[in-house]
Protein backbone atom coordinates (compact mmCIF):
# COMPACT_ATOMS: atom_id res chain seq x y z
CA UNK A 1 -33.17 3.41 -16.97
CA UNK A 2 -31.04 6.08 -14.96
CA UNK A 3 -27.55 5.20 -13.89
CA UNK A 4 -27.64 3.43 -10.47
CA UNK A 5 -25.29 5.96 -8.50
CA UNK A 6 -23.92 3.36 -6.40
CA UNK A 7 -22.65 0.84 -9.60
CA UNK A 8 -19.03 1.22 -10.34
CA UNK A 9 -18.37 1.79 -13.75
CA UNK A 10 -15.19 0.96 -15.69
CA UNK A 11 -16.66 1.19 -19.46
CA UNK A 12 -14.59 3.88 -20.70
CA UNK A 13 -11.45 5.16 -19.48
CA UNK A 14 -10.83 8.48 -18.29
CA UNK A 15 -8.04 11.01 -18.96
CA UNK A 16 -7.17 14.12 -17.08
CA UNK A 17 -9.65 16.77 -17.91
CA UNK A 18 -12.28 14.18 -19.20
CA UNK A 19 -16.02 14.70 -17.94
CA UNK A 20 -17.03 11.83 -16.10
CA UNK A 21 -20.26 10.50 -17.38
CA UNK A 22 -20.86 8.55 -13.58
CA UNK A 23 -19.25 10.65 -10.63
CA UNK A 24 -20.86 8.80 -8.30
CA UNK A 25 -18.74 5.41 -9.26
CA UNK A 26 -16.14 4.23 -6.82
CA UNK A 27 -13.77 2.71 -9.39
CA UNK A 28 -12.61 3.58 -13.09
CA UNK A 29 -10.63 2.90 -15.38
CA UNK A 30 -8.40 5.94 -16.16
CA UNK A 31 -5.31 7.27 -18.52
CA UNK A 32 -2.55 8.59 -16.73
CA UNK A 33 0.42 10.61 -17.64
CA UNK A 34 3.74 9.77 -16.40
CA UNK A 35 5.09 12.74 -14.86
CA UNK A 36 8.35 11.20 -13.83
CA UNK A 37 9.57 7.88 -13.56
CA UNK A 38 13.15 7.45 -11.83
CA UNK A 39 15.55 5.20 -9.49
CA UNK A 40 15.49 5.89 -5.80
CA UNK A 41 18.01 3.08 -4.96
CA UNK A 42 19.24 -0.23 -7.27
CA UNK A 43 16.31 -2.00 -7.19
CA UNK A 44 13.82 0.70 -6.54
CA UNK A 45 11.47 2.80 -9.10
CA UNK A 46 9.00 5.86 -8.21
CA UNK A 47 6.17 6.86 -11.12
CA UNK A 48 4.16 9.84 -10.80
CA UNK A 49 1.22 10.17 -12.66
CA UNK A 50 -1.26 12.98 -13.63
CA UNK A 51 -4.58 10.96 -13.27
CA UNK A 52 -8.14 12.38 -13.21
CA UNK A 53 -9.39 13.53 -10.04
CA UNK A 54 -12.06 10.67 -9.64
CA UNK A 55 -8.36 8.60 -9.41
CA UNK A 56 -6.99 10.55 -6.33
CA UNK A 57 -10.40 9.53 -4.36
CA UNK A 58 -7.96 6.52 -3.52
CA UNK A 59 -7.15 6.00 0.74
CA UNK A 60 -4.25 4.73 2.39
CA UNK A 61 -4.15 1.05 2.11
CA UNK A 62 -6.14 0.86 -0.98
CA UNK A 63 -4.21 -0.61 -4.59
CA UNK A 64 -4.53 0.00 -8.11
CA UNK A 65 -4.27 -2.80 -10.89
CA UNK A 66 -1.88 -1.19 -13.22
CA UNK A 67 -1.92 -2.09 -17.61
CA UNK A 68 2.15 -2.65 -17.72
CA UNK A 69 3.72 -2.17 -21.10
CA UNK A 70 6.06 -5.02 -22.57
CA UNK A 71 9.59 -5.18 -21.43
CA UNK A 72 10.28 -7.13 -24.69
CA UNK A 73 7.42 -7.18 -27.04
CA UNK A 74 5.57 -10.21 -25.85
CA UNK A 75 2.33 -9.45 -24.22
CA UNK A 76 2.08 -8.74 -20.41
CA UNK A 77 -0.92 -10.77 -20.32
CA UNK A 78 -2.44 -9.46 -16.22
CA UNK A 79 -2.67 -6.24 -14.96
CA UNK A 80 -0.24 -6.10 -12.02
CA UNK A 81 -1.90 -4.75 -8.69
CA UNK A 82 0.23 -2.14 -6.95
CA UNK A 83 -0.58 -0.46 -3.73
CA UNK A 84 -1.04 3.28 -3.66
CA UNK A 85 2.44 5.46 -2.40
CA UNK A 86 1.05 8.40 -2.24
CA UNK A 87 -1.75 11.12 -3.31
CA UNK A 88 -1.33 14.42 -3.75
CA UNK A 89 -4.50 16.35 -4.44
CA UNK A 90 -3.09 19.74 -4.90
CA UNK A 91 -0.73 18.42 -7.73
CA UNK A 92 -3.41 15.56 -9.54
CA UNK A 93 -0.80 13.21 -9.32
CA UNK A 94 -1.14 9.62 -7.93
CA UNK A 95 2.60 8.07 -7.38
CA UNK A 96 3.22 4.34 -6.62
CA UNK A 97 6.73 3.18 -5.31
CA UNK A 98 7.58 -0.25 -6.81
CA UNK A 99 10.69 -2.94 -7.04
CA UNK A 100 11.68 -3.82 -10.82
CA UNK A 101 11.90 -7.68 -10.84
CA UNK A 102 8.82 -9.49 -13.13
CA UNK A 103 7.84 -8.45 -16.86
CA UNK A 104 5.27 -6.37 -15.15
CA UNK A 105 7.48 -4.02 -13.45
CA UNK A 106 10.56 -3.92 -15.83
CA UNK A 107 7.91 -2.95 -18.50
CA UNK A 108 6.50 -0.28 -15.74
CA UNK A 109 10.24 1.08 -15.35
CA UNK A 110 10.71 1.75 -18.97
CA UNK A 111 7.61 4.31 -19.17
CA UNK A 112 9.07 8.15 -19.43
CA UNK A 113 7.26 11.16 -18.95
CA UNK A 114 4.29 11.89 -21.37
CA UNK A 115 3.91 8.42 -21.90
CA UNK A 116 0.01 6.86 -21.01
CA UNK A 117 -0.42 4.37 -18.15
CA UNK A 118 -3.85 2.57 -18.00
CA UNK A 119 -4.64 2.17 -14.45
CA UNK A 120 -7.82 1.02 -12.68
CA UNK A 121 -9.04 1.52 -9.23
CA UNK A 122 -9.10 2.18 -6.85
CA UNK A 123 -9.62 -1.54 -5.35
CA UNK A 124 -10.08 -3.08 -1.85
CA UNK A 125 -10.72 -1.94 1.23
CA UNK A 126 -7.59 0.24 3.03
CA UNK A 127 -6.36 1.48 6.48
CA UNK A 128 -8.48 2.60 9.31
CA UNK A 129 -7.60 5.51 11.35
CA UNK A 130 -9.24 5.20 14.91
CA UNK A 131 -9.22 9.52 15.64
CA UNK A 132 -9.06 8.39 19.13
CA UNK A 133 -5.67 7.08 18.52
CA UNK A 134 -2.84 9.88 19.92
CA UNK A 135 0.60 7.26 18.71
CA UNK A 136 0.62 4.42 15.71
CA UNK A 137 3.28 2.40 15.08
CA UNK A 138 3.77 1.32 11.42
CA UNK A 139 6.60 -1.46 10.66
CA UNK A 140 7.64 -2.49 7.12
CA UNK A 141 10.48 -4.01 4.59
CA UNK A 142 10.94 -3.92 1.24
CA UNK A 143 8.35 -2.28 -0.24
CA UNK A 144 5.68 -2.71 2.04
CA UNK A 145 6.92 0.54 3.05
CA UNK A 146 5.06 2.29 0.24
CA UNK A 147 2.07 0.41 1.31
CA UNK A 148 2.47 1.73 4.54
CA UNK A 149 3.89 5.23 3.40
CA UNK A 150 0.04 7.24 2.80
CA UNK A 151 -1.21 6.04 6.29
CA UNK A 152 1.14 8.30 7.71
CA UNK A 153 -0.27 10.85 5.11
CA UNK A 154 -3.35 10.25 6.84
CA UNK A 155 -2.31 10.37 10.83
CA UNK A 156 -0.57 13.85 9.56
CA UNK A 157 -4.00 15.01 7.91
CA UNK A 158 -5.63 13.90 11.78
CA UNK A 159 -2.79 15.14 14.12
CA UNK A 160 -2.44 11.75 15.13
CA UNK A 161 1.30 10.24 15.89
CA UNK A 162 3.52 7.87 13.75
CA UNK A 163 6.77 6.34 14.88
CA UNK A 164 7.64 4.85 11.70
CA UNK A 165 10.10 1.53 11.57
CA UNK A 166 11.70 0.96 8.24
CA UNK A 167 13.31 -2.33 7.80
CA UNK A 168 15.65 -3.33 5.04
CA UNK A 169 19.16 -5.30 4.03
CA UNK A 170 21.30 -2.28 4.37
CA UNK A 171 21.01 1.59 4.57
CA UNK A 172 21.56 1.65 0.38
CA UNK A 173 17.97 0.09 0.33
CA UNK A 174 16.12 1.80 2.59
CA UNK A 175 13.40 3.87 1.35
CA UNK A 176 10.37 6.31 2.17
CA UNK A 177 12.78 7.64 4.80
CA UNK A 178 12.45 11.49 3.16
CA UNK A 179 8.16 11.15 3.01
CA UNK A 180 7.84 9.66 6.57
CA UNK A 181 10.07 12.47 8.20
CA UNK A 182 8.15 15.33 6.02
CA UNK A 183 4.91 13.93 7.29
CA UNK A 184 5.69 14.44 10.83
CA UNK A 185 6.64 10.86 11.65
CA UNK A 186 9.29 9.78 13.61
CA UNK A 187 11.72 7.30 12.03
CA UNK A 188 13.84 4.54 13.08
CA UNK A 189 15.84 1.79 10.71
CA UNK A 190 17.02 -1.29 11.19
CA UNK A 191 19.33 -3.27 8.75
CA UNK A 192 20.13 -6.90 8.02
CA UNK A 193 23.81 -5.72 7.46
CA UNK A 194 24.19 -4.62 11.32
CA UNK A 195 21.95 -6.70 12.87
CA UNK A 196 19.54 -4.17 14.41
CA UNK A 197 16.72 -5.73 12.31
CA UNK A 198 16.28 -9.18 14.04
CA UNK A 199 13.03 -9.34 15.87
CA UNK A 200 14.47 -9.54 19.14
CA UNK A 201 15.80 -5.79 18.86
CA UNK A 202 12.66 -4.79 16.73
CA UNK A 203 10.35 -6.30 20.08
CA UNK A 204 12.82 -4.72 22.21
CA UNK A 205 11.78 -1.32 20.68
CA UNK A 206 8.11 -1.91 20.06
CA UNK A 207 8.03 -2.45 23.99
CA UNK A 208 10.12 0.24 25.01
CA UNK A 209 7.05 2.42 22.63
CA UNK A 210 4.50 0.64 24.58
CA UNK A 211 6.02 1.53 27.99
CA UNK A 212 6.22 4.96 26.31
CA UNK A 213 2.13 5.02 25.90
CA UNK A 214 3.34 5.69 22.31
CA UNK A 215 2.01 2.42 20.73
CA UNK A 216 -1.97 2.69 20.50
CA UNK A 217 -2.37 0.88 17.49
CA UNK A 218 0.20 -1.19 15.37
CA UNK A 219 0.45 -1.38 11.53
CA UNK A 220 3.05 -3.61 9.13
CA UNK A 221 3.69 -4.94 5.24
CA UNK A 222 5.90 -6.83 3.90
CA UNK A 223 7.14 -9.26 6.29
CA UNK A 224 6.18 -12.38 7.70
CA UNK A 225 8.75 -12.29 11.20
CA UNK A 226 7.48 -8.93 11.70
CA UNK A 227 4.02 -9.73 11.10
CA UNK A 228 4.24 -12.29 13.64
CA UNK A 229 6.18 -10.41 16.30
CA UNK A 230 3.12 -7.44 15.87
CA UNK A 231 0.68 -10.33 16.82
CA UNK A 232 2.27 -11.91 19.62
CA UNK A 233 3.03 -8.06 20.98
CA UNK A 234 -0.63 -6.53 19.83
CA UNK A 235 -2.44 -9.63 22.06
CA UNK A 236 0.18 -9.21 25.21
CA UNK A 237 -0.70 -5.79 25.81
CA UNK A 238 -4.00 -5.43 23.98
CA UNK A 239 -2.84 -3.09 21.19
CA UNK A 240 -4.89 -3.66 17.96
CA UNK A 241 -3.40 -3.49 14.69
CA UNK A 242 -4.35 -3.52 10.72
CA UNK A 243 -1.90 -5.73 8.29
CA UNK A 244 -1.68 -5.06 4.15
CA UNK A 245 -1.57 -8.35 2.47
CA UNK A 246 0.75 -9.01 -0.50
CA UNK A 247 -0.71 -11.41 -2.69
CA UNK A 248 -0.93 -12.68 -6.73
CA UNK A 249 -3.87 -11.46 -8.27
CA UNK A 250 -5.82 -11.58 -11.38
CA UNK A 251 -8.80 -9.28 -11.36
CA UNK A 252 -8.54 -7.26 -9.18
CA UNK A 253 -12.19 -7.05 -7.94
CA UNK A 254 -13.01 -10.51 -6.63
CA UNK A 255 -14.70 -12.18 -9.30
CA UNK A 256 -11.76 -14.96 -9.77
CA UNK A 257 -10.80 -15.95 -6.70
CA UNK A 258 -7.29 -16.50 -7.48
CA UNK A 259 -5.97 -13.85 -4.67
CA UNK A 260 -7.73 -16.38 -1.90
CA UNK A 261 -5.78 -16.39 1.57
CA UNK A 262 -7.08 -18.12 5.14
CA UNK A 263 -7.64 -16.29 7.95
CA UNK A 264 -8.87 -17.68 12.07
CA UNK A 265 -11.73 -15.61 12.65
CA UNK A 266 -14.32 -16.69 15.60
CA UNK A 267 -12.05 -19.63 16.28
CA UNK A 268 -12.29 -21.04 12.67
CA UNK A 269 -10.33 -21.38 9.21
CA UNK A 270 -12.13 -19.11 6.90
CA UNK A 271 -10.84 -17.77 3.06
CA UNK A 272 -11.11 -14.79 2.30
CA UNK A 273 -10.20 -12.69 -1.36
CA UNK A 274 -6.95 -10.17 -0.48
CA UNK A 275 -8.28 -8.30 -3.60
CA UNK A 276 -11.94 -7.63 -2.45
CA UNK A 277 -12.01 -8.19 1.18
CA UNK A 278 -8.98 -6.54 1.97
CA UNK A 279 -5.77 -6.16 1.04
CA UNK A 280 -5.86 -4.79 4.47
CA UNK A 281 -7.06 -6.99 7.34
CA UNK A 282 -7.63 -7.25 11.22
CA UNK A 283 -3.92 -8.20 12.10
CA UNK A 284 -4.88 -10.87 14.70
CA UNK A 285 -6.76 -12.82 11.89
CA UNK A 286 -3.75 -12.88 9.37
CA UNK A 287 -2.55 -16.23 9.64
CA UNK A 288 0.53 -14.80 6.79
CA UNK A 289 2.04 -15.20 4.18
């Protein structure tokens, strides 16, 4: 029978150069090269990776469940999922920004360039970009600013405006700072350490952007306060808004169900799979984390 062009096939894994056998799938499993692997702050890694192009078909939003070596010999048993930092056609390189605390990730940091890194996506269902849209606002910590880091890439690519709020402990931790402000985007941070970061001064900016008529949409990771403060501000004024959903998961592709969150949709409870259905979601239906 002839390949069905809309399967996704992950049968073989592909390395730079490779013909692919099914260019029609959506997701693969590929080999990619680390191209560089180093410390942006203490707790903070960025790995670039030379990946085939059918790999840099990945969208803002959208995650990759990543092979991690062993830190110490004993097997990393799951693939860790890892959201998508950025995607740079030109170069072939896929690059994901990610904090070194589990096996997973201290196995991840230890990878040095030439090394292979068996990644497969990409997975779930990303950002949307209304074109109509002149101003977003995206809001993150930690490293939901990575997640939130290629949506920008995006509003760049469609002339559409980003005022970008980065929130961390202190100004040693803040990151994506550099890729916001090359994209165009307009930056602000706020720090535990000074106390600019509490919601009350976050809301106190978010409104001054909406009296600004520079707040059409509203996006956030990595932070349940925040999350919530989007919400209550997004149904005030009317402003929609798209969340990325951290979550443990297993597969990757929705088959186990382990990755199940609940969401109010039409009034009701409902569960729904972070891997498959999202990660990223209608930010009035998030109920968090």
């Amino acid at each position: 029978m002839p390949a069905d062009p809309n399967a996704n096939y992950t049968n073989s894994a592909l390395r730079f150069g490779d013909v692919d056998p099914y260019p029609q799938r959506l997701v693969g499993e590929f080999i990619g090269t680390v191209v560089s692997n180093h410390w942006v702050n203490d707790e903070y890694k960025h790995v670039i990776l030379k990946v085939h192009p059918q790999a840099l078909k990945a969208y803002a939003g959208q995650m990759f469940h990543l092979l991690c070596p062993s830190p110490d010999g004993a097997e990393v048993w799951m693939r860790r999922p890892m959201s998508v930092y950025r995607v740079d056609k030109d170069a072939g390189h896929v690059e994901f920004l990610y904090k070194c605390e589990g096996r997973g990730t201290r196995g991840m940091s230890m990878l040095a360039p030439g090394d292979d890194f068996n990644i497969t996506g990409p997975l779930g269902h990303g950002f949307k970009l209304d074109l109509s849209w002149r101003y977003i606002v995206v809001l993150g910590r930690g490293v939901g600013l990575a997640t939130l880091a290629p949506l920008s890439q995006l509003a760049a690519e469609n002339k559409v405006g980003v005022t970008a709020i980065l929130s961390a402990r202190n100004p040693g931790v803040v990151m994506s700072k550099d890729l916001f402000e090359g994209l165009g985007a307009k930056t602000i941070t706020v720090f535990d350490s000074d106390g600019s970061s509490t919601v009350e001064n976050v809301g106190k900016i978010l409104e001054d952007l909406i009296a600004e008529k520079k707040a059409d949409a509203f996006f956030t990771c990595g932070s349940n306060r925040l999350l919530t403060l989007m919400q209550r501000l997004g149904k005030k004024h009317d402003i929609p808004g798209q969340v990325a959903m951290e979550q443990i998961m297993v597969c990757g592709f929705g088959a186990c169900y382990v990755c199940m969150r609940t969401f109010e949709a039409g009034g009701q409870r409902v569960l729904r799979r972070v891997c498959r259905d999202g990660p990223v979601f209608n930010m009035q239906e998030a109920v968090g984390w």
